[in-house]
Structure formats: structure tokens, C-alpha cells
Protein backbone atom coordinates (compact mmCIF):
# COMPACT_ATOMS: atom_id res chain seq x y z
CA UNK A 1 89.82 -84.78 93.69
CA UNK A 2 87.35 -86.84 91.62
CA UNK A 3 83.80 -85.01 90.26
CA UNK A 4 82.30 -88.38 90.33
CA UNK A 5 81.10 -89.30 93.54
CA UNK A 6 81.07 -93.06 92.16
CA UNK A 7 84.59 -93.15 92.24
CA UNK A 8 86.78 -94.22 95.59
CA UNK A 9 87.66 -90.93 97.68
CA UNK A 10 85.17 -88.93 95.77
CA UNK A 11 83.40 -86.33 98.19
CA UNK A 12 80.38 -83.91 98.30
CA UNK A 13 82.59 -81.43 99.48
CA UNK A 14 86.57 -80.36 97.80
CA UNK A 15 87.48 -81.36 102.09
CA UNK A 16 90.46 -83.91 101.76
CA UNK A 17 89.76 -87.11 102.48
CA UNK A 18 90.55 -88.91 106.09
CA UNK A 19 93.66 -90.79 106.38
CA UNK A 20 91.82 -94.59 105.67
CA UNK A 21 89.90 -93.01 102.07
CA UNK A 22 93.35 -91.96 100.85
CA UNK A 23 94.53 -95.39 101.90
CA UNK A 24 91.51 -97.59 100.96
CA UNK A 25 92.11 -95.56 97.29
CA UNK A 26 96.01 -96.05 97.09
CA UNK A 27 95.59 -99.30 97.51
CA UNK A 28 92.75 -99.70 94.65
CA UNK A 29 95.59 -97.22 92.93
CA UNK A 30 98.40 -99.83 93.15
CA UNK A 31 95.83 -102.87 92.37
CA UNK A 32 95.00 -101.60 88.59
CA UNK A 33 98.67 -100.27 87.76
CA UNK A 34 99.19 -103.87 89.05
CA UNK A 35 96.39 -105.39 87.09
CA UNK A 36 97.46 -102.93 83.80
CA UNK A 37 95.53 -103.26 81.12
CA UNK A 38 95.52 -99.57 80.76
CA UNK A 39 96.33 -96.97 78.27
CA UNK A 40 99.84 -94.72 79.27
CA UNK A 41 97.72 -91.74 79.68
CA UNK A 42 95.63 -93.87 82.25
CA UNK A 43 98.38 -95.69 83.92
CA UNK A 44 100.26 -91.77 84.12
CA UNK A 45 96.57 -90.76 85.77
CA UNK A 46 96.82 -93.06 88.06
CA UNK A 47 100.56 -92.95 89.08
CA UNK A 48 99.72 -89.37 89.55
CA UNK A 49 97.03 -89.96 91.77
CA UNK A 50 98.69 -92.80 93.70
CA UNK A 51 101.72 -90.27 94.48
CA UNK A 52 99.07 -87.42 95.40
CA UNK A 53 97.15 -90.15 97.79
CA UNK A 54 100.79 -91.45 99.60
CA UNK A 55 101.66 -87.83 100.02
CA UNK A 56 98.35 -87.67 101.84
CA UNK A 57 98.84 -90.53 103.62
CA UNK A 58 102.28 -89.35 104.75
CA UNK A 59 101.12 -85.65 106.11
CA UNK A 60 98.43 -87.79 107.97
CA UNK A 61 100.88 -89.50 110.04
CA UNK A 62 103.36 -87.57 109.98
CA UNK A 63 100.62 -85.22 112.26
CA UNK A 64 99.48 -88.23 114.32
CA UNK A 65 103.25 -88.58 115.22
CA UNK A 66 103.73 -84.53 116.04
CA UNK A 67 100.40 -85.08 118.16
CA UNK A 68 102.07 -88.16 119.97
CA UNK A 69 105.12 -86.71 120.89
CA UNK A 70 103.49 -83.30 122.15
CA UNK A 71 101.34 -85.72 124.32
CA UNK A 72 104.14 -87.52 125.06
CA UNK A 73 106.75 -84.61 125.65
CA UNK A 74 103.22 -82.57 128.14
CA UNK A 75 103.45 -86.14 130.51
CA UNK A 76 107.38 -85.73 130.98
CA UNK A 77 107.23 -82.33 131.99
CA UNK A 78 104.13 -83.36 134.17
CA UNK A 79 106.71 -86.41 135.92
CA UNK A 80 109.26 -83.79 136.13
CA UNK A 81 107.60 -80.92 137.67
């Protein structure tokens, strides 16, 4: 996580940020490996980071989706019973 709190996703805290920071910073991720203009060590920083923020992303939903089909799975046996 970023010690600047300037920088996109940067927190007071080392807390992980929500599922729309880590998506609101991939995407500024992709847009300047897009853009380039940077050095390899930078563009390998950031390809680091972008991989680090879609893994993120992906545990985030992947949750919502466990959540949803417990919810979903509770309501059946509810119907059924």
C-alpha cells in the first residue's frame, strides 16, 4: 500500500481498500501503462500493482458472490421447509 496519502488508494490506516478504490486505482493503473512514457522499473511498479489491485478486486467479488448464494441457498430451504 502507498505511504503517500496523495496517491489513489492511499489510506491513513494499512486496512485494504473497498472494492471501488482498488477499482478506481486499476483503472488509473491500466491508463499510464497505456499512456507509457515510463521507465521499465516504473512500468514493472505498476504492472505489479495493477495485478495486486485485480487480485483485490477478484477476492471482493468473489465474497459478494459466496454472500449471494448463502442468501440465496437460506430462501430455498425457507420455500422448502
Amino acid at each position: 500500500m502507498s505511504t503517500d496519502p496523495t496517491e489513489p488508494g492511499a489510506t491513513d490506516d494499512e486496512s485494504p481498500p473497498s472494492y471501488e478504490q482498488a477499482r478506481a486505482e486499476l483503472v488509473e493503473v491500466v491508463q499510464q501503462l497505456e499512456t507509457g512514457g515510463t521507465t521499465l522499473e516504473e512500468s514493472l511498479a505498476l504492472w505489479e500493482r495493477g495485478e495486486a489491485l485485480a487480485t483485490l478486486c477478484q477476492q471482493w467479488l468473489d465474497g459478494a458472490r459466496e454472500r449471494l448464494d448463502a442468501v440465496i441457498e437460506a430462501d430455498r430451504e425457507t420455500d422448502d421447509g
